[in-house]
Protein backbone atom coordinates (compact mmCIF):
# COMPACT_ATOMS: atom_id res chain seq x y z
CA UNK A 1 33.80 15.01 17.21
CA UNK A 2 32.15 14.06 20.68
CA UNK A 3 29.67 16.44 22.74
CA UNK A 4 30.66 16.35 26.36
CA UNK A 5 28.27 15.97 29.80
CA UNK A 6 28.43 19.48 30.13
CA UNK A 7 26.87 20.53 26.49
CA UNK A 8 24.38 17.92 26.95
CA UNK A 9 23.20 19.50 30.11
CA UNK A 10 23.39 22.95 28.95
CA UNK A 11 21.07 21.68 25.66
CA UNK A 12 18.53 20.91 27.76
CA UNK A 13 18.21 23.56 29.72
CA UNK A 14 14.50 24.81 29.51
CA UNK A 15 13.20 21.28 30.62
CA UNK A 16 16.28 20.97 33.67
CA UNK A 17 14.62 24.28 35.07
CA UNK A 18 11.34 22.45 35.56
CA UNK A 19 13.00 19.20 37.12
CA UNK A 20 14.73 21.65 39.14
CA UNK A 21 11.48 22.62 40.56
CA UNK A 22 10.13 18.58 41.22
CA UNK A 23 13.80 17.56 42.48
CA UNK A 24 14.24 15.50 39.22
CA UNK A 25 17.75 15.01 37.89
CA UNK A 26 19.49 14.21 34.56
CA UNK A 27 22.29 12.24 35.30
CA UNK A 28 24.64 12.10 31.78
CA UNK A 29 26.08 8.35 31.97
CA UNK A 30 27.78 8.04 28.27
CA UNK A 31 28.15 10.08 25.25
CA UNK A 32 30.37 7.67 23.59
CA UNK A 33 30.36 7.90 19.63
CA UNK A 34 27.62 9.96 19.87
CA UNK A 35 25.58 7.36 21.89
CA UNK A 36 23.75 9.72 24.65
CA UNK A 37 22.75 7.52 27.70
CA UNK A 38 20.65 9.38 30.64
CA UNK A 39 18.95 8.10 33.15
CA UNK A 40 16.38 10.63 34.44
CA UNK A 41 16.55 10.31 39.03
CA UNK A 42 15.33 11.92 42.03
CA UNK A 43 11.69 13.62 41.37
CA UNK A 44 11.18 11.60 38.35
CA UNK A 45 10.99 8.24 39.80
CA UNK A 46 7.36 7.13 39.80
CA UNK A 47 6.51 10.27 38.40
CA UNK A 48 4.05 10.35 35.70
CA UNK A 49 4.97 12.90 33.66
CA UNK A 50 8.72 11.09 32.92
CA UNK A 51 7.75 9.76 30.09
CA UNK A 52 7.08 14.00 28.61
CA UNK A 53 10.20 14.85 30.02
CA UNK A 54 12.51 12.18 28.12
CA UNK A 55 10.38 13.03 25.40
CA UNK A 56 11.39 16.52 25.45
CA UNK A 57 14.87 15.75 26.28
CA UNK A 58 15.32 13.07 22.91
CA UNK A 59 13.34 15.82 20.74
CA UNK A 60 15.90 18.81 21.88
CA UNK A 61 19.19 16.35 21.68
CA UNK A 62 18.48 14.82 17.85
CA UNK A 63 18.76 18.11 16.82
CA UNK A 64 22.52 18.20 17.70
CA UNK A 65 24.89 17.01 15.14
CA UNK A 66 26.82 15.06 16.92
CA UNK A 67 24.28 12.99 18.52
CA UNK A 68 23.26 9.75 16.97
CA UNK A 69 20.92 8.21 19.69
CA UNK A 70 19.41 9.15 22.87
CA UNK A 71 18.94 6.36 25.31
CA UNK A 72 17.36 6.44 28.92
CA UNK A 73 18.53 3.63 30.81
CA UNK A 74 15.64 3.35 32.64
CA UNK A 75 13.43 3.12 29.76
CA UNK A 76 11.76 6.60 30.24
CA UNK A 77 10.80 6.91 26.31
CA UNK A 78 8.86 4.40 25.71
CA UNK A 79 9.30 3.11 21.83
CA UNK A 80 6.05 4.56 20.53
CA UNK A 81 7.62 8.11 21.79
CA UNK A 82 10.51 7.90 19.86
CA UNK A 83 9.13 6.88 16.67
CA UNK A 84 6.95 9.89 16.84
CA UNK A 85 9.74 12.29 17.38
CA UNK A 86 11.71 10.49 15.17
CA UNK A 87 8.83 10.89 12.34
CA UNK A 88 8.26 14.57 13.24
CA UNK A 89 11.96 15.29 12.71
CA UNK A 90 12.15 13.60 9.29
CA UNK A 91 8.64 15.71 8.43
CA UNK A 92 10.54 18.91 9.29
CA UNK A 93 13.91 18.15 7.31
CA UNK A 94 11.68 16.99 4.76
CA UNK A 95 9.88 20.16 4.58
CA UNK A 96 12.77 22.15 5.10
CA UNK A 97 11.65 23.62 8.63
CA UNK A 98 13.93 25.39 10.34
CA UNK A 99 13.18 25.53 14.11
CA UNK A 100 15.24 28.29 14.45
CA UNK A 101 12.98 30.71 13.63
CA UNK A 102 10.56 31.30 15.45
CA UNK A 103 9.72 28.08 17.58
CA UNK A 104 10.36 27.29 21.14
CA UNK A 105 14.78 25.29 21.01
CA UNK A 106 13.85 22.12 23.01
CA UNK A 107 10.36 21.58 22.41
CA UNK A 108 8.00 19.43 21.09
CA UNK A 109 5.25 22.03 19.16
């Protein structure tokens, strides 16, 4: 099964009202496979708080089951980034966390 543009979008809702706000936009360029590549435009070029943003963004999409990678073409997440998020996922399964309950959908707590 394949997640389209528009669930993508809709995912990341709490962090698209804030780049609403700075002019930033998401643009959804492939979700092939599972393979999600963004490229993060407008307000967010030169901005310095990109790099929180794609964090946010990777953190709320590995959570959907259909997703398999997150990729910013631009190179918004730097490696570092995604190796913590990937760790803090793999602490939560591991502890059998479920963010449902009670934490924030979408963020990084």
């Amino acid at each position: 099964m394949s997640i389209t543009a528009e669930e993508i979008l809709a995912e990341i809702g709490p962090v698209q009202e804030v780049l609403d706000a700075h002019d930033g936009i998401v643009n959804v360029i492939d979700t092939t496979d599972g393979n999600i590549m963004l490229s993060l435009d407008g307000g967010c070029n030169g901005c310095s708080s990109t790099p929180m943003t794609a964090m946010q963004i990777y953190y709320s999409l590995k959570k959907l089951d259909h997703v398999n990678d997150v990729i910013f073409v631009n190179g918004e997440l730097p490696e570092y980034m995604r190796t913590f998020i990937d760790q803090k996922m793999a602490k939560e399964a591991a502890e059998g966390n479920n963010t449902d309950e009670g934490e924030p959908q979408g963020e990084i707590v």
